[in-house]
Protein backbone atom coordinates (compact mmCIF):
# COMPACT_ATOMS: atom_id res chain seq x y z
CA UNK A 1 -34.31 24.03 26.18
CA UNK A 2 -32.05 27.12 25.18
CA UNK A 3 -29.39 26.44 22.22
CA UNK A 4 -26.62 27.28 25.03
CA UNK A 5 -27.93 23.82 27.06
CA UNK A 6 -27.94 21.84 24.34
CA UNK A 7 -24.47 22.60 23.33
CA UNK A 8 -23.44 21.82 26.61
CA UNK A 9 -25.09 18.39 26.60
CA UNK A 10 -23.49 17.65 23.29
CA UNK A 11 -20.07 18.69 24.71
CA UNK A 12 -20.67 15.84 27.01
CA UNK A 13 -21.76 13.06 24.73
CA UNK A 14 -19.52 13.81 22.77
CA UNK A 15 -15.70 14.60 24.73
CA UNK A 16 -13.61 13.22 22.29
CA UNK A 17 -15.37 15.42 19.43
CA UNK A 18 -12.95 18.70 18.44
CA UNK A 19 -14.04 19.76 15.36
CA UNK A 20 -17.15 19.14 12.76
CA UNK A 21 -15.26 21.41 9.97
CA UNK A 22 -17.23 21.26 6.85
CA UNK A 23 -16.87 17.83 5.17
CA UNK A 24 -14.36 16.35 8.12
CA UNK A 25 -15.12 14.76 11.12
CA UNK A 26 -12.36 15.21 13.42
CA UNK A 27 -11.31 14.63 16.99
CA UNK A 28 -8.59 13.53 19.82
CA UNK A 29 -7.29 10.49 19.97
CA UNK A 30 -6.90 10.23 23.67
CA UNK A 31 -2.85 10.63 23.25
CA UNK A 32 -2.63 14.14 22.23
CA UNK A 33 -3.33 13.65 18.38
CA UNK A 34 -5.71 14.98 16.41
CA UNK A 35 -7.59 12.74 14.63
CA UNK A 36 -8.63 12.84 10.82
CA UNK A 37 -12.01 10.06 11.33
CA UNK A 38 -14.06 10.72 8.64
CA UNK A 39 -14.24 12.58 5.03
CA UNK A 40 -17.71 12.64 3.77
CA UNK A 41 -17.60 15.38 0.66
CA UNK A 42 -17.52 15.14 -2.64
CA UNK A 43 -14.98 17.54 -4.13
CA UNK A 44 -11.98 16.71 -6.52
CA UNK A 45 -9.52 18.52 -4.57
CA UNK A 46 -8.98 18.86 -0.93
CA UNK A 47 -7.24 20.26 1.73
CA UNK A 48 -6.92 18.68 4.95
CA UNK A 49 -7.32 21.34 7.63
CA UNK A 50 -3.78 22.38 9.38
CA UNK A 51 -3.07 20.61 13.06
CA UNK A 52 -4.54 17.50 11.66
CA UNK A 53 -1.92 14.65 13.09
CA UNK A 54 -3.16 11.61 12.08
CA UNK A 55 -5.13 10.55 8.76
CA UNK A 56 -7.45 7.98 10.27
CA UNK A 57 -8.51 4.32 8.96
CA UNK A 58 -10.75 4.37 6.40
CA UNK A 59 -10.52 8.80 6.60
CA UNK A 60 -11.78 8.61 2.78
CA UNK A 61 -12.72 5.16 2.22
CA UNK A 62 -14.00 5.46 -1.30
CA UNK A 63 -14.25 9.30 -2.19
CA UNK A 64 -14.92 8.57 -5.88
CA UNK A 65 -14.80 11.82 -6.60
CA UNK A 66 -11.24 12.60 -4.87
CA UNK A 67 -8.74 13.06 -7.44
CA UNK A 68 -6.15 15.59 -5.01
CA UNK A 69 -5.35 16.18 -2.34
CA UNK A 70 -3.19 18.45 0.21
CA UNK A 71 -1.38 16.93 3.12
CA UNK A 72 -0.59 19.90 5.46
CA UNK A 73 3.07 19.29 7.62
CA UNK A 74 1.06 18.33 10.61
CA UNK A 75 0.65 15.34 9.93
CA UNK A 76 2.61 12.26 11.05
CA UNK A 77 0.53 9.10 10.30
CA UNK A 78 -1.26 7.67 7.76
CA UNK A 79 -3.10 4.72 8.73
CA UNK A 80 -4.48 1.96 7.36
CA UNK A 81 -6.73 2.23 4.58
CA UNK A 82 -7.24 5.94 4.80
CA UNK A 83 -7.36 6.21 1.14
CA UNK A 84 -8.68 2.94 0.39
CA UNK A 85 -10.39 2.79 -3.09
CA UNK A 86 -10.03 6.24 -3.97
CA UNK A 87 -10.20 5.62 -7.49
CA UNK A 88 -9.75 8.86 -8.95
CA UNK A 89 -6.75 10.23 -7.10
CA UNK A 90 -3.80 10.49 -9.34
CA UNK A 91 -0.82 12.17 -7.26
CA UNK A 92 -0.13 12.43 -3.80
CA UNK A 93 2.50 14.61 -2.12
CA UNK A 94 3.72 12.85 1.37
CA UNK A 95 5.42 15.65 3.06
CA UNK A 96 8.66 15.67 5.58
CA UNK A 97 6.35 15.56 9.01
CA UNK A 98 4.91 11.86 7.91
CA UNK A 99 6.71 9.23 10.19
CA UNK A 100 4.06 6.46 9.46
CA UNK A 101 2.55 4.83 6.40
CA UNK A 102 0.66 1.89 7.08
CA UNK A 103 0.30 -1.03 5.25
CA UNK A 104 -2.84 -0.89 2.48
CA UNK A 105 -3.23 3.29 2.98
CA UNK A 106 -3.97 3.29 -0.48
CA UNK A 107 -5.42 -0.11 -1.57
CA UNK A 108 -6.95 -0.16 -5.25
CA UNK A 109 -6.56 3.83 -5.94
CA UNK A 110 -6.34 2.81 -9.68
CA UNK A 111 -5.51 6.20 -10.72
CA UNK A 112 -3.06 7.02 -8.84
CA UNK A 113 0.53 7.94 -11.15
CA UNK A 114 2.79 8.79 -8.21
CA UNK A 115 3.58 9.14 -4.79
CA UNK A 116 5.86 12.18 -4.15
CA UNK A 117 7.81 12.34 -1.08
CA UNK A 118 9.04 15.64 0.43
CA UNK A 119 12.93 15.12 -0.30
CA UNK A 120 13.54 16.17 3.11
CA UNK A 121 11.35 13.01 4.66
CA UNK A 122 13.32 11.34 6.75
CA UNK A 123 11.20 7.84 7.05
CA UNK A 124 9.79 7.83 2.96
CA UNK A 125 11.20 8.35 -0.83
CA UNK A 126 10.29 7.88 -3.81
CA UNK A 127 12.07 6.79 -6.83
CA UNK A 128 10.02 7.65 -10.48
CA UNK A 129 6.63 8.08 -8.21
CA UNK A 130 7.57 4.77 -6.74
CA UNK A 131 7.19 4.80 -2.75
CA UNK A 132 10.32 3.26 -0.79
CA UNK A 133 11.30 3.73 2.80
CA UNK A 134 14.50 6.11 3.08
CA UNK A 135 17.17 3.64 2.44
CA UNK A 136 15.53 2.82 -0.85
CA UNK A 137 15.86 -1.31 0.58
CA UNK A 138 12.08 -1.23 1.08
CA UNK A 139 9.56 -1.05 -2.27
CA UNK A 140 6.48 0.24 -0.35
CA UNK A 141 3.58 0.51 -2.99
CA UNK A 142 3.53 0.73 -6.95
CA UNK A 143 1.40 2.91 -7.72
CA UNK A 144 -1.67 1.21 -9.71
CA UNK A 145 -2.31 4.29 -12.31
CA UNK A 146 1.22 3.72 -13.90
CA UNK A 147 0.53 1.99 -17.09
CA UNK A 148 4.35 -0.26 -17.37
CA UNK A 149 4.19 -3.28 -18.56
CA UNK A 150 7.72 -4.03 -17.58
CA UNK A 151 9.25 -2.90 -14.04
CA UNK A 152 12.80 -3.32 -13.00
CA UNK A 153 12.98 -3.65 -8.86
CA UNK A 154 15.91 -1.33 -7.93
CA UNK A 155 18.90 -3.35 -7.39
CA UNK A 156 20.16 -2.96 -3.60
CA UNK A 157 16.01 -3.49 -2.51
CA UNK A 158 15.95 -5.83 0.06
CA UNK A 159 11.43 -6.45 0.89
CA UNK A 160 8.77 -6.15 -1.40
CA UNK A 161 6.02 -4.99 1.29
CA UNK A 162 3.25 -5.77 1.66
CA UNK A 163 1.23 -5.62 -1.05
CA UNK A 164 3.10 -3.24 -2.93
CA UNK A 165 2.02 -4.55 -6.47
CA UNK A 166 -1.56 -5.86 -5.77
CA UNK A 167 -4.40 -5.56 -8.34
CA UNK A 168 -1.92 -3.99 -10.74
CA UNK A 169 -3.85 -4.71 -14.34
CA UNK A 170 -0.94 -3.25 -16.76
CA UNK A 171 2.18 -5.39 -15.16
CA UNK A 172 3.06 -8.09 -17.62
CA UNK A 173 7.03 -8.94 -16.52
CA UNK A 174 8.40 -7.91 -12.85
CA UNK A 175 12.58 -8.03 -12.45
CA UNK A 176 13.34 -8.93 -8.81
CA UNK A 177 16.96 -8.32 -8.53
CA UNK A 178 19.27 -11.12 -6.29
CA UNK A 179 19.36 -8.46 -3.68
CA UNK A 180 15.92 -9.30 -2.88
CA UNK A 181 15.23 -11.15 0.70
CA UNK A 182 11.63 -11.00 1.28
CA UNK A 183 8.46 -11.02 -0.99
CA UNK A 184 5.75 -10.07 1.99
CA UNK A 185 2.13 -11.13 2.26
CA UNK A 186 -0.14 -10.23 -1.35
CA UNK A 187 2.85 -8.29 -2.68
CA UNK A 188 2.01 -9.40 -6.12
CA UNK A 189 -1.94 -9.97 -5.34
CA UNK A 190 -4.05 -10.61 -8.43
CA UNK A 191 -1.74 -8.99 -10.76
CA UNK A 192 -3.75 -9.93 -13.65
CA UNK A 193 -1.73 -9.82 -16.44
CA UNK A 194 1.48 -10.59 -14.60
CA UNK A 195 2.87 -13.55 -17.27
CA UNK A 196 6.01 -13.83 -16.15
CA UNK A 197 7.95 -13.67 -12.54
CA UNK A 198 11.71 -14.74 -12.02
CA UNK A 199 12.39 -15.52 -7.95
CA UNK A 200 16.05 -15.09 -7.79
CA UNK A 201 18.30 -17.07 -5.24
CA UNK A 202 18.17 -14.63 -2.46
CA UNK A 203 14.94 -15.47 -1.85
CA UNK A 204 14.40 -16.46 1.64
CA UNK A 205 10.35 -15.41 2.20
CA UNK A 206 7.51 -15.87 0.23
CA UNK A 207 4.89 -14.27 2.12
CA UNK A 208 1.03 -15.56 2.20
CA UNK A 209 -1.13 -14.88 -0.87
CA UNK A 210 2.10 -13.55 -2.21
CA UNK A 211 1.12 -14.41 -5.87
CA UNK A 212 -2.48 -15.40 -5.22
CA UNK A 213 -4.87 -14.46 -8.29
CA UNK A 214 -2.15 -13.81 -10.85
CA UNK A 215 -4.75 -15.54 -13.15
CA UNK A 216 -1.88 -15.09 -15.99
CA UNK A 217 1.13 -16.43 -14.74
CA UNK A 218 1.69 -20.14 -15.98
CA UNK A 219 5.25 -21.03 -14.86
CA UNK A 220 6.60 -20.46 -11.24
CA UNK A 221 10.19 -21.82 -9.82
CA UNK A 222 11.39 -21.95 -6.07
CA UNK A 223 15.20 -21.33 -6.24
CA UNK A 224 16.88 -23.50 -3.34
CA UNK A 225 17.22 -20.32 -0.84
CA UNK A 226 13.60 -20.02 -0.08
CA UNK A 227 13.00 -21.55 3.30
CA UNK A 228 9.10 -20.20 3.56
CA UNK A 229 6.27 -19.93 1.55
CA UNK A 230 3.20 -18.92 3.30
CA UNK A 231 0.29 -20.52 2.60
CA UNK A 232 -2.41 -20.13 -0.61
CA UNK A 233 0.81 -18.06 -1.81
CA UNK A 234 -0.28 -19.08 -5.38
CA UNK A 235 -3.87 -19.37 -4.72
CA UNK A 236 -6.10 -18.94 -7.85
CA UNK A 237 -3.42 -19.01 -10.16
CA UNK A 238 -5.66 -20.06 -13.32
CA UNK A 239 -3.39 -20.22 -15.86
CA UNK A 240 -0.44 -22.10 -13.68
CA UNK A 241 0.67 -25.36 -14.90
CA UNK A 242 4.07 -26.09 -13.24
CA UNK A 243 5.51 -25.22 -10.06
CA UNK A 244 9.40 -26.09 -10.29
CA UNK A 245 12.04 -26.38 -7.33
CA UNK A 246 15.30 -26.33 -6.92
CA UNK A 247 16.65 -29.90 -6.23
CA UNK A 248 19.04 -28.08 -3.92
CA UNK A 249 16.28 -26.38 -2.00
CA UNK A 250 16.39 -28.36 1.43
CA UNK A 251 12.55 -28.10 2.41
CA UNK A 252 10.71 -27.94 -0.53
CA UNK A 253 10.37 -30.34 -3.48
CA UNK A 254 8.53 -30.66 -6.74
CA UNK A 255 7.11 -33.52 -9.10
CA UNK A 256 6.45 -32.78 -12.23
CA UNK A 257 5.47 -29.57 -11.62
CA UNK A 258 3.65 -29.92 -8.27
């Protein structure tokens, strides 16, 4: 069978296939996207090729060795868990195309200092390598490579998203301000050495797993304007002893410390 056949018959097993460009894998998503699927190399600093449109899930599920990379203006989504576990990355550069960040894009990159957004974004910003959305009333992700032991929430932030602080090993006291509506599902997840945490009376949400696994944190209380708290929201809390509620809260209740 000549090269030229074989080609042909891998054109048709494969339609959806654009573009096998050194260490990508990379093809159409049906829609008119191009699709980042797969990195697979090993180098410390990459480029994603140009015309790229979407970063896909899982694009560079654990690239150890990843510790920068470049985000060309084509692209307009990140999706979920493209950079999970990249452990090495330290700085990312979101630039003003990017319409779409998806919850847990970069789960456990424990190296990573800062997320810098294109001032000209109009969706994303970042405040001291801090990702927000635009309006600054959304704290998107903490990035885990900052070593604070003491944060200060932005006053006028409205949702802690989804986990935006989880498996943070350095946090020891987090300031929510009362501007504060919603703590969203494993915002706080297994913040380790997370000691102390002050709910103010905004509060109206306390997501699931919100606090699960902050194995440091021994006092907790429920102000009386929290109407949910989703469940195991304090899972595996080791070192917990009370949980205390605001005798004016009118659906939840505590005795002596349960």
């Amino acid at each position: 069978m000549s090269k030229r056949s074989i080609l042909v018959i891998l054109l048709i097993l494969m339609p959806l296939s654009l573009l096998l460009s050194s260490d990508f894998i990379i093809e159409s998503d049906g829609r008119g996207n191009t699709l980042l699927v797969e990195y697979f190399g090993y180098d410390r600093h990459v480029e994603i090729p140009d015309g790229v449109n979407i970063i896909g899930e899982w694009a560079f599920d654990s690239s150890y060795f990843l510790q920068s990379i470049h985000i060309p203006d084509s692209v307009t989504t990140i999706e979920m868990g493209a950079f999970n576990h990249c452990s090495s990355l330290k700085s990312l550069l979101i630039p003003r195309s990017v319409t779409l960040i998806e919850d847990g894009a970069f789960f456990e990159c424990f190296s990573l200092r800062e997320i810098i957004v294109a001032p000209d974004n109009p969706h994303y910003a970042s405040v001291d390598g801090i990702l927000f959305d635009k309006e600054r009333e959304s704290l998107l992700l903490f990035p885990l490579g900052k070593d604070d032991t003491t944060y200060s929430i932005p006053k006028g932030t409205t949702t802690v998203g989804m986990g935006a602080f989880a498996n943070n090993y350095s946090l020891e006291n987090i300031i929510i301000p009362n501007s504060v509506l919603s703590i969203s599902d494993a915002a706080f997840f297994a913040c380790s050495d997370l000691e102390e945490i002050n709910i103010p009376d905004s509060v109206i949400f306390i997501g699931e797993m919100a606090f699960s696994e902050c194995s440091s944190l021994e006092s907790v209380f429920i102000p009386a304007s929290v109407t949910y708290i989703g469940e195991e929201a304090f899972r595996r809390c080791t070192d917990l002893e009370e949980i205390r509620v605001s005798p004016a809260n009118p659906k939840y209740a505590s005795i002596q410390g349960v």
